[in-house]
C-alpha atoms as a PDB file:
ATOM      1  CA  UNK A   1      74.029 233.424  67.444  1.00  0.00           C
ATOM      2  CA  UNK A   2      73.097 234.011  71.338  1.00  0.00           C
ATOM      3  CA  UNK A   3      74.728 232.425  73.885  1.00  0.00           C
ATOM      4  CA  UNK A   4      72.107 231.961  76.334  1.00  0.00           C
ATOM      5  CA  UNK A   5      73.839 235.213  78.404  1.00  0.00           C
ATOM      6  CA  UNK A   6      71.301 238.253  77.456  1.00  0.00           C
ATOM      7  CA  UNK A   7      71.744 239.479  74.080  1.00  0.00           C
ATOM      8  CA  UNK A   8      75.400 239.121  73.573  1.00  0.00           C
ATOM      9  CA  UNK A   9      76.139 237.876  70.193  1.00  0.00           C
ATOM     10  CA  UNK A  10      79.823 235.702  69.762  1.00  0.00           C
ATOM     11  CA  UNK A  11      79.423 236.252  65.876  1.00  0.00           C
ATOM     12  CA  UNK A  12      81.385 239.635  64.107  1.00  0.00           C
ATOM     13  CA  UNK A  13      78.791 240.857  62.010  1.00  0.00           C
ATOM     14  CA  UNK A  14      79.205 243.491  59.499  1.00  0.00           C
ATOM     15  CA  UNK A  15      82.278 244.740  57.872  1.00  0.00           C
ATOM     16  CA  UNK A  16      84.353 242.845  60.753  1.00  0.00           C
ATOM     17  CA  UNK A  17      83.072 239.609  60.208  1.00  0.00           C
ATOM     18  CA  UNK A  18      83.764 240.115  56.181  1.00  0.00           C
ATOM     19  CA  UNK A  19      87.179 240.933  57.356  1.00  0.00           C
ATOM     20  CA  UNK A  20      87.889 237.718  59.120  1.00  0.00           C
ATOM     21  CA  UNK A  21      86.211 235.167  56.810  1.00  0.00           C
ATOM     22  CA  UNK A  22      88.421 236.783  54.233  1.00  0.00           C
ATOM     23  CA  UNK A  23      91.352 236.195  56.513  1.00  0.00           C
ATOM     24  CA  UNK A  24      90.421 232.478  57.607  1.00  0.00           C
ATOM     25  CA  UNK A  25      89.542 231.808  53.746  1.00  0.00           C
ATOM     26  CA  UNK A  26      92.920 232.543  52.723  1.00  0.00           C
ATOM     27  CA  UNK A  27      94.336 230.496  55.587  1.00  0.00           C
ATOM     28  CA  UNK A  28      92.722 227.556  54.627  1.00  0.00           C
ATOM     29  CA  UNK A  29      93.487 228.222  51.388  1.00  0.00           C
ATOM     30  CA  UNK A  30      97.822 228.689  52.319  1.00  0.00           C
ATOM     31  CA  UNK A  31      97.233 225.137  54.369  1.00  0.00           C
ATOM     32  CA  UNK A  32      95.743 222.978  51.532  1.00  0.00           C
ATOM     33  CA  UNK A  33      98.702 224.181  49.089  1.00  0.00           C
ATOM     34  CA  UNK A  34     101.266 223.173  52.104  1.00  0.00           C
ATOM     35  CA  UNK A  35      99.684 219.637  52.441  1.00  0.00           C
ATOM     36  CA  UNK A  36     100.154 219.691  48.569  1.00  0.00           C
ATOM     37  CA  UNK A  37     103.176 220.856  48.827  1.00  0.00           C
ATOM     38  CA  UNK A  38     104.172 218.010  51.318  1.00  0.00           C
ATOM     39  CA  UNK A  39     102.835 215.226  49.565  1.00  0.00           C
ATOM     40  CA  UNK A  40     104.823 215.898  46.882  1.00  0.00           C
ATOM     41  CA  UNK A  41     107.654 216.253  48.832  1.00  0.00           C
ATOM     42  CA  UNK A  42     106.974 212.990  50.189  1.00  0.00           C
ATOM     43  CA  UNK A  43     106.391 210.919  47.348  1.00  0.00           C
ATOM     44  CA  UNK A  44     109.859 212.431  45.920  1.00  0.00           C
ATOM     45  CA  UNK A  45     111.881 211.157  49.296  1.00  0.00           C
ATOM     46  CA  UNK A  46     110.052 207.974  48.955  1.00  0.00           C
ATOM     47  CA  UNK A  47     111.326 207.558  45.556  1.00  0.00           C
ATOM     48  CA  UNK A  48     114.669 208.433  46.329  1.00  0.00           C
ATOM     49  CA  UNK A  49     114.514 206.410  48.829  1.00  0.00           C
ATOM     50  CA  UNK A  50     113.376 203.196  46.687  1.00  0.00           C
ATOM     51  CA  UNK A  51     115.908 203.964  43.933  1.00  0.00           C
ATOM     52  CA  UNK A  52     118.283 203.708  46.603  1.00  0.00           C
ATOM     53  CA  UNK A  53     117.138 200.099  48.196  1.00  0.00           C
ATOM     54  CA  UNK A  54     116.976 199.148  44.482  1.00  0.00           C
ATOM     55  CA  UNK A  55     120.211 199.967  43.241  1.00  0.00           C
ATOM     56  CA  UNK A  56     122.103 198.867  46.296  1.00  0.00           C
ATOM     57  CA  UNK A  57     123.406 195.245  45.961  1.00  0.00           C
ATOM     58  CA  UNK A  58     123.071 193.766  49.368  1.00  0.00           C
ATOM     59  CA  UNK A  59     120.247 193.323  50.983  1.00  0.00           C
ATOM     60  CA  UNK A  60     118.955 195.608  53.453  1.00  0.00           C
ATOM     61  CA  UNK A  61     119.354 194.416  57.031  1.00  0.00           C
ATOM     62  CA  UNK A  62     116.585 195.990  59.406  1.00  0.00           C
ATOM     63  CA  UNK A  63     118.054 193.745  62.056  1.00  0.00           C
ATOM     64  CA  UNK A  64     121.712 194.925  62.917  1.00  0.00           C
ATOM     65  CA  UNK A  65     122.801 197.393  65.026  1.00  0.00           C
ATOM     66  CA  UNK A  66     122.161 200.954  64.396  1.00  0.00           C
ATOM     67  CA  UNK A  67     124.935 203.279  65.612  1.00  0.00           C
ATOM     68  CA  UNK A  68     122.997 205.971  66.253  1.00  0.00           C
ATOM     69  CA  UNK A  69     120.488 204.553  68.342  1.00  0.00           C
ATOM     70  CA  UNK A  70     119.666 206.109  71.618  1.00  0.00           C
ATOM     71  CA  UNK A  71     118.382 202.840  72.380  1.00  0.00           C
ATOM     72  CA  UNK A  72     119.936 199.989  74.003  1.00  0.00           C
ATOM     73  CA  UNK A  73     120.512 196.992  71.464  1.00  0.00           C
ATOM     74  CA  UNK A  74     121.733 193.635  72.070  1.00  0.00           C
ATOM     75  CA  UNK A  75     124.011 193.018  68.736  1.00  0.00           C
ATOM     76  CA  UNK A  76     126.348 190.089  68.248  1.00  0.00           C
ATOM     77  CA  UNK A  77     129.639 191.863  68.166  1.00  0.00           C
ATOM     78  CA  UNK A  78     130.679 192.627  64.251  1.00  0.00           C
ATOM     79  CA  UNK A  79     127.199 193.129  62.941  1.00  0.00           C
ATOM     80  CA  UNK A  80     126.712 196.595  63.980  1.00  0.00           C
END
């Protein structure tokens, strides 16, 4: 592959460019097993998370106050 500046080539040929397909192969390779590996971690916490919503006996109230906010929130006093 030229690059339009004399005869320089941008492509490893040779042993070289064996050496870093091999490299990138495997690194594509690692990154599809972590996306794996993070969808099933995922759909675990999601199911924890829905065993937890179900089981609890109140309803869940999206609406009060959280504690921890950073955010300013305009609560009713008691709710939060």
């Amino acid at each position: 592959m030229s690059c339009g500046i004399g005869d320089t080539q941008l492509e490893p040929t040779g042993r070289d460019g064996d050496r870093i397909n091999a490299v990138l192969a495997a690194a594509g390779y690692n990154f599809s097993l972590l996306l794996r590996w993070f969808e099933e971690l995922l759909r675990v916490l999601s199911l924890i998370l829905c065993h937890a919503l179900l089981a609890k006996k109140t309803p869940l109230h999206l609406t009060r106050c959280a504690k921890l906010s950073s955010r300013p929130t305009h609560c009713r006093p008691g709710l939060g």
